[in-house]
N, C-alpha and C. Protein backbone atom coordinates (compact mmCIF):
# COMPACT_ATOMS: atom_id res chain seq x y z
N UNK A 1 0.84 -1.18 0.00
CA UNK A 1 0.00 0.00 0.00
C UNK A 1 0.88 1.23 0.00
N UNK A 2 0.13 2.47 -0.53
CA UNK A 2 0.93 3.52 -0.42
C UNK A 2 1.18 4.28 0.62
N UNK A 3 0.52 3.63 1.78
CA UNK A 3 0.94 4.23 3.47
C UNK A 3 1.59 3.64 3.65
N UNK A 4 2.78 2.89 3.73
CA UNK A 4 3.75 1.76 3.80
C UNK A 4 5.00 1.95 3.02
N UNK A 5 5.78 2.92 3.68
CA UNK A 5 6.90 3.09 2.39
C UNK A 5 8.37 2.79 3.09
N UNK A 6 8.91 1.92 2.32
CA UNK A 6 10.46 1.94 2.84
C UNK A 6 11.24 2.32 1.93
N UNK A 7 12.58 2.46 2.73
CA UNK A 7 13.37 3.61 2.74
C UNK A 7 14.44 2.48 1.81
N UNK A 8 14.60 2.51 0.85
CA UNK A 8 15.81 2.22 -0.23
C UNK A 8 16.75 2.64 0.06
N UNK A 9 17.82 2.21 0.23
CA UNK A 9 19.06 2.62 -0.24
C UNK A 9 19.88 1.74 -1.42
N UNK A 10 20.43 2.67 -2.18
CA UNK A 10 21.15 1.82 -3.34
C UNK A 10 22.57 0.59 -2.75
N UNK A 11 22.36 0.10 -3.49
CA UNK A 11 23.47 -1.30 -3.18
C UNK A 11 24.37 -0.59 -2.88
N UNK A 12 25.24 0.44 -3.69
CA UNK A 12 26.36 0.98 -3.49
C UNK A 12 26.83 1.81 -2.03
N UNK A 13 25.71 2.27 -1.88
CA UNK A 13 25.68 2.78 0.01
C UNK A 13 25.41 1.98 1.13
N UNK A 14 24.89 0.28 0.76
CA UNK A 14 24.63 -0.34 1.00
C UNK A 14 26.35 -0.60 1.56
N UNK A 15 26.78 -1.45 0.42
CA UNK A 15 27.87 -1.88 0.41
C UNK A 15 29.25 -1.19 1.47
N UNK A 16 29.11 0.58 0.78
CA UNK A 16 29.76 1.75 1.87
C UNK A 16 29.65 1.06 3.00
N UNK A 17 28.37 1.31 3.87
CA UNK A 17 28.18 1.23 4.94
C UNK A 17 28.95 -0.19 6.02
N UNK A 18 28.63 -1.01 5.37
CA UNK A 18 29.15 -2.63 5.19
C UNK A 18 30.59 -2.55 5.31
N UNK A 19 31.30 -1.75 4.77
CA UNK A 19 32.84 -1.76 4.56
C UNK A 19 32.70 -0.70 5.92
N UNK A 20 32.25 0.26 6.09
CA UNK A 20 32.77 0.87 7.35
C UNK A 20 32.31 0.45 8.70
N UNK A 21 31.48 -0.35 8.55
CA UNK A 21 31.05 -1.30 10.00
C UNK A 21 32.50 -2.18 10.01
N UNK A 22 33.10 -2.80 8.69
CA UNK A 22 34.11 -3.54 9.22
C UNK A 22 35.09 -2.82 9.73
N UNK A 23 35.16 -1.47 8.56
CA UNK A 23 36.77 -1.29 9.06
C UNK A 23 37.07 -0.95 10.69
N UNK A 24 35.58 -0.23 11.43
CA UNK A 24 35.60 -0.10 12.42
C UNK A 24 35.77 -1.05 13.23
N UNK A 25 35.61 -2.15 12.91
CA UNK A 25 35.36 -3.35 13.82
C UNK A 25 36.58 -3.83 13.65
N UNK A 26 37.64 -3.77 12.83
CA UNK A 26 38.74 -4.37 12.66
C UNK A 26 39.85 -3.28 13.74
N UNK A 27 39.64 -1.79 13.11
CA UNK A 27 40.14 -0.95 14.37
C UNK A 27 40.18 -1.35 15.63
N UNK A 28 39.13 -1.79 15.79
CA UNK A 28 38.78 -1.96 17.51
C UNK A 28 39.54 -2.93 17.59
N UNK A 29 39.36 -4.24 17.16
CA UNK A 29 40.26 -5.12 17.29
C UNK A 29 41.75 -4.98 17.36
N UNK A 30 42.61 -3.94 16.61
CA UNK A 30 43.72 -3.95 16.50
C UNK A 30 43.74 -2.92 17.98
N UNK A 31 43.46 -2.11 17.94
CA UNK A 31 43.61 -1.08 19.23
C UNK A 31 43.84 -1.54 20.50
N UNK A 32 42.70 -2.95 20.78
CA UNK A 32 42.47 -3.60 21.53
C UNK A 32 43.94 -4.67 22.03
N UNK A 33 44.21 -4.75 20.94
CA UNK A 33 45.22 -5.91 20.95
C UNK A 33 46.63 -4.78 21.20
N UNK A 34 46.59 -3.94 20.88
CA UNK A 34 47.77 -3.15 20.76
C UNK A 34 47.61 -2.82 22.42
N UNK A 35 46.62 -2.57 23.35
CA UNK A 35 46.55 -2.10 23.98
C UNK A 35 46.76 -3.15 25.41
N UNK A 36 46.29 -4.18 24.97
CA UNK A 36 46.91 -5.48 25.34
C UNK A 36 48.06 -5.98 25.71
N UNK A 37 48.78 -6.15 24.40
CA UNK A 37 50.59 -5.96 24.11
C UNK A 37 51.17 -4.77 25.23
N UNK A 38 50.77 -3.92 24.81
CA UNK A 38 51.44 -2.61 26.01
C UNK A 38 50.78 -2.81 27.34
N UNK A 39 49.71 -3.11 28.08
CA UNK A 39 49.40 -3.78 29.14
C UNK A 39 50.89 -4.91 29.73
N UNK A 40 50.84 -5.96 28.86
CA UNK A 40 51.95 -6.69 28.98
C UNK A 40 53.17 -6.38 29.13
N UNK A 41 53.33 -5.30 28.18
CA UNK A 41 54.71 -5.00 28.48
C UNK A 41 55.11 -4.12 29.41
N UNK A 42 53.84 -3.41 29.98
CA UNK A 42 54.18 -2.68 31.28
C UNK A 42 54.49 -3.46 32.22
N UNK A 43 53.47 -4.61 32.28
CA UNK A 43 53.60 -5.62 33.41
C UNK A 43 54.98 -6.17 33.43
N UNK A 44 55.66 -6.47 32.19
CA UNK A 44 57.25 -6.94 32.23
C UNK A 44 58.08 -6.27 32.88
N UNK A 45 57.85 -4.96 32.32
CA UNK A 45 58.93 -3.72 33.09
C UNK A 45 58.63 -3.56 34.53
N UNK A 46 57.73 -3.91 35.02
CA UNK A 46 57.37 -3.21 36.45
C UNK A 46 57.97 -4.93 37.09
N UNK A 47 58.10 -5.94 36.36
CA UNK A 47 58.05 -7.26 37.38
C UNK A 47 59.94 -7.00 37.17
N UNK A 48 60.51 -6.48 36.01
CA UNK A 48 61.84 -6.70 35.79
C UNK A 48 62.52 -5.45 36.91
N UNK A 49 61.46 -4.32 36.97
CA UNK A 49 62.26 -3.34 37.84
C UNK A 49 62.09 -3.69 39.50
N UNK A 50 61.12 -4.46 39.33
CA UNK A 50 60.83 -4.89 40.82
C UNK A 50 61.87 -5.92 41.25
N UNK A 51 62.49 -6.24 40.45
CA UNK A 51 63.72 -7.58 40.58
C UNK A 51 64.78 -6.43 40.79
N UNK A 52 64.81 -5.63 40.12
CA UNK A 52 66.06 -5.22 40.03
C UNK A 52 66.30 -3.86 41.38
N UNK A 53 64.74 -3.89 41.81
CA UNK A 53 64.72 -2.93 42.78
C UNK A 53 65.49 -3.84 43.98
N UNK A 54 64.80 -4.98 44.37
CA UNK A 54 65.45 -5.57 45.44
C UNK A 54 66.96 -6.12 44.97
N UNK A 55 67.20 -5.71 44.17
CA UNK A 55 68.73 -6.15 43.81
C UNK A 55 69.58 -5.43 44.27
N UNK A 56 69.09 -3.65 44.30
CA UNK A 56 70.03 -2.85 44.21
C UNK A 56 69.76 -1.56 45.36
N UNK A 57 68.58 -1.95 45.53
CA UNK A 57 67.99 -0.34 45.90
C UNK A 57 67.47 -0.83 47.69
N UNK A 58 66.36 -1.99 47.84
CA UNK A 58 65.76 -2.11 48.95
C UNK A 58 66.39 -2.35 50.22
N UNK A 59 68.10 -2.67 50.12
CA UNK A 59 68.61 -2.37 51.61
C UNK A 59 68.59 -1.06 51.99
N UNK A 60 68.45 0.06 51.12
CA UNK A 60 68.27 1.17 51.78
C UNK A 60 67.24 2.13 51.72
N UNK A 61 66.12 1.72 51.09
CA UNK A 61 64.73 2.24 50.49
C UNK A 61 63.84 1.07 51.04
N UNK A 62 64.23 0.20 51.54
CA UNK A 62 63.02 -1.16 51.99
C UNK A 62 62.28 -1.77 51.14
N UNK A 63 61.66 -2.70 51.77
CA UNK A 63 61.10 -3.65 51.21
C UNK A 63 60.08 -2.94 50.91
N UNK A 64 59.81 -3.33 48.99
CA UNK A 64 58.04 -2.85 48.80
C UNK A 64 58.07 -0.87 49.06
N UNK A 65 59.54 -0.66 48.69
CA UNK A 65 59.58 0.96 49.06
C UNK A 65 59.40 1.15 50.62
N UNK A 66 58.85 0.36 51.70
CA UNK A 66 58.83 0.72 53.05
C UNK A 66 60.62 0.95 53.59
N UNK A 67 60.10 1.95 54.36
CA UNK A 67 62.07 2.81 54.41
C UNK A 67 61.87 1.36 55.52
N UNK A 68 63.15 1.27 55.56
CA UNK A 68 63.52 0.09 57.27
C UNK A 68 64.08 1.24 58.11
N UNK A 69 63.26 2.54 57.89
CA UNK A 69 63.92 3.86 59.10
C UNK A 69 65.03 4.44 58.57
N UNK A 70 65.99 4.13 57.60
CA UNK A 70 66.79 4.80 57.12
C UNK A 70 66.67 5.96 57.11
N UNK A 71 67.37 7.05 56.72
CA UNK A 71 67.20 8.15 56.54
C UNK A 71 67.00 8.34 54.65
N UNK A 72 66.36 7.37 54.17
CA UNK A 72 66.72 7.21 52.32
C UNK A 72 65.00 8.04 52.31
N UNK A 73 64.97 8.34 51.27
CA UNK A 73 64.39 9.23 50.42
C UNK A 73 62.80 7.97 50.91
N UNK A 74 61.47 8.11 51.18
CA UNK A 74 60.41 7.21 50.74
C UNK A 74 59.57 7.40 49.14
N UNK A 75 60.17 6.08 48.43
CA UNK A 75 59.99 6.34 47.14
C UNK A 75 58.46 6.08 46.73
N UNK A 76 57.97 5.74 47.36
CA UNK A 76 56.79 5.96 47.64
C UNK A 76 55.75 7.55 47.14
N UNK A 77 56.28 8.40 47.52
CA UNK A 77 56.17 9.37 47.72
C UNK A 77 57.01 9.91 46.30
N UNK A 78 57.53 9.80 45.76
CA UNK A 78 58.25 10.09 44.63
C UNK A 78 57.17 10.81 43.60
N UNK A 79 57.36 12.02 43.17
CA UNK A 79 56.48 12.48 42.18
C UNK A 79 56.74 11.61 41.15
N UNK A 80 54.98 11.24 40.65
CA UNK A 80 55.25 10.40 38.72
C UNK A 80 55.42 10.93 38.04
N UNK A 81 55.10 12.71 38.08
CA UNK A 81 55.46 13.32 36.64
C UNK A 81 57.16 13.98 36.52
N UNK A 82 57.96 13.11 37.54
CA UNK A 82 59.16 13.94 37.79
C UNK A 82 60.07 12.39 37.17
N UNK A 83 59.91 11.69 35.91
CA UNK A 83 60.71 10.80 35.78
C UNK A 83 62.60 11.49 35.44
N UNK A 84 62.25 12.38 34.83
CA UNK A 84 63.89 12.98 34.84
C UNK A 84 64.41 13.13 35.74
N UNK A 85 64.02 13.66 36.90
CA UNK A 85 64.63 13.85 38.24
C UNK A 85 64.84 12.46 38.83
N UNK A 86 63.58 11.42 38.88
CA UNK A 86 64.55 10.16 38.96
C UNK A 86 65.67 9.47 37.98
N UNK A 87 65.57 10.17 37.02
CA UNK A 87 66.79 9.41 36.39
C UNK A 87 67.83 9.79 36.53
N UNK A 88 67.70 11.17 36.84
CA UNK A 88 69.15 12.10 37.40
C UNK A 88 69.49 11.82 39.05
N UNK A 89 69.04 11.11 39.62
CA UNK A 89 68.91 10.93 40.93
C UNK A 89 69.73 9.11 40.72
N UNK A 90 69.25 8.71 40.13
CA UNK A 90 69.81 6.99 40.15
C UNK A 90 70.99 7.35 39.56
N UNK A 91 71.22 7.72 37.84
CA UNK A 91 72.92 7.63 37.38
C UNK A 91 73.40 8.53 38.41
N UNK A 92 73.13 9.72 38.16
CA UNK A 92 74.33 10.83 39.16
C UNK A 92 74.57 10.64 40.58
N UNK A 93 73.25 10.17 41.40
CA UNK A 93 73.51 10.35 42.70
C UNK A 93 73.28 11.55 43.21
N UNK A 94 72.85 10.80 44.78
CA UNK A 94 72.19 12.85 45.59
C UNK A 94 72.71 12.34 46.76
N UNK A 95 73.42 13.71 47.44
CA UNK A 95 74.08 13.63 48.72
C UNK A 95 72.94 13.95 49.23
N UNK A 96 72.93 13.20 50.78
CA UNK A 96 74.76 12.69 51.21
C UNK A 96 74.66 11.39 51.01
N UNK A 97 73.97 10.70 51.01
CA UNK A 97 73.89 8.90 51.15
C UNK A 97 73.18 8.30 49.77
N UNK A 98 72.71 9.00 48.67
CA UNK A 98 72.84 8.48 47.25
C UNK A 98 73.64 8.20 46.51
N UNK A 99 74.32 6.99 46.32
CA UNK A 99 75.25 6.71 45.27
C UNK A 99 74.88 6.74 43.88
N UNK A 100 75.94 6.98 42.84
CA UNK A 100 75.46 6.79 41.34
C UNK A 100 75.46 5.94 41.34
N UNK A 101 74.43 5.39 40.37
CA UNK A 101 74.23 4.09 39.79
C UNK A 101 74.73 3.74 38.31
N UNK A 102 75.28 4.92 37.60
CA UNK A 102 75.31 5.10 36.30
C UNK A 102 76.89 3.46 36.04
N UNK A 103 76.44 3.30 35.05
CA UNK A 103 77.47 2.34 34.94
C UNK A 103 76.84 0.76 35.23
N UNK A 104 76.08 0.93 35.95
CA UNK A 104 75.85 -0.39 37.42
C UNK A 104 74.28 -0.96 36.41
N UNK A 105 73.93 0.08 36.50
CA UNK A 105 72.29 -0.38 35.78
C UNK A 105 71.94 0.33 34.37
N UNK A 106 71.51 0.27 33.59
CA UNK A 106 71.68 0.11 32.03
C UNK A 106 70.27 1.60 31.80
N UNK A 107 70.14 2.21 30.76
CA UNK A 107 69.12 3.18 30.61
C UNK A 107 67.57 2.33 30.87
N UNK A 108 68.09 1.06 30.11
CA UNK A 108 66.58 0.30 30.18
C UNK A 108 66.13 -0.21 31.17
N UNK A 109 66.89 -0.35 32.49
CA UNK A 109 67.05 -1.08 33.65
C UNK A 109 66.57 0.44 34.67
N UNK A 110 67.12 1.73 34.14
CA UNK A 110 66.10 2.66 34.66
C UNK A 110 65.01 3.13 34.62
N UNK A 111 65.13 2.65 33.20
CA UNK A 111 63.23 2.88 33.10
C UNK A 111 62.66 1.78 33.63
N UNK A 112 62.80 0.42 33.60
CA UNK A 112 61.96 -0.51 34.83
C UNK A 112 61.96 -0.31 35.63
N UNK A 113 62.93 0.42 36.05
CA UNK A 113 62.96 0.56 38.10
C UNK A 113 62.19 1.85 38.25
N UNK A 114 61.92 2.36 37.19
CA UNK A 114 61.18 4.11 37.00
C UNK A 114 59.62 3.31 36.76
N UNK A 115 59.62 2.45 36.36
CA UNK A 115 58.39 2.06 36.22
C UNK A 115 57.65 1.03 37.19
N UNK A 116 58.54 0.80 38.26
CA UNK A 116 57.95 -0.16 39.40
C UNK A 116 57.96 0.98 40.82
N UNK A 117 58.42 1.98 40.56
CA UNK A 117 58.51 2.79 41.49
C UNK A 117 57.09 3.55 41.06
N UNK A 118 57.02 4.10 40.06
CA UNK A 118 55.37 4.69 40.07
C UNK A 118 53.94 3.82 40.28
N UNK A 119 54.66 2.55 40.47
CA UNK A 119 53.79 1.74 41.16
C UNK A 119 53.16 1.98 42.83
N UNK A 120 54.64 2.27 44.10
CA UNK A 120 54.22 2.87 44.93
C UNK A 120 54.61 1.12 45.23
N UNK A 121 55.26 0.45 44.91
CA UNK A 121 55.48 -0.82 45.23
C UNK A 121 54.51 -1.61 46.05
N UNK A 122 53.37 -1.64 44.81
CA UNK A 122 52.17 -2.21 44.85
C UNK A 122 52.76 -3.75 43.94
């Protein structure tokens, strides 16, 4: 009947539409997965700096960042948006009782330990 009307669209917009439901759907998928991958690889860096924290750092910063009373810095407390200042703080060293580390632990070995420390050694 002529009260009954649907709405045509040509094959060709048809088709459009069809291709951009996928490409979106394929986006998501890759984003997803990308976002995944970097999930993971945070988790690597934070489990490799957490090794390397008690390797090097927790007789005088404590266990899990808890000071054992030292007089050491609580890294805990460490600003996250200040990663340069920790990196200038591990190679160079800060008096009076910070040694450099430069030499000892590798750039990539600072960014794990930069990245288990903004954890709050959780």
């Amino acid at each position: 009947s002529a009260a009954v009307r649907q709405c045509a669209r040509p094959k060709g917009a048809l088709l459009s539409m069809h291709r951009n439901i996928v490409a979106a759907l394929a986006l998501a998928l890759v984003t997803s997965a990308r976002t995944t991958s970097a999930q993971q690889s945070d988790n690597a860096a934070i489990e490799k700096g957490r090794d390397l924290y008690e390797q090097h750092c927790m007789t005088c910063h404590g266990s899990n960042m808890v000071s054992p009373g030292t007089a050491s810095y609580d890294l805990r407390r460490f600003p996250k948006d200040q990663q340069p200042r920790f990196l200038k703080s591990v190679t160079e060293g800060k008096a009076p009782g910070m040694p450099a580390w430069r030499g000892v632990v590798s750039p990539e070995e600072v960014a794990q330990l930069w990245a288990y420390v903004i954890t709050g050694g959780k």
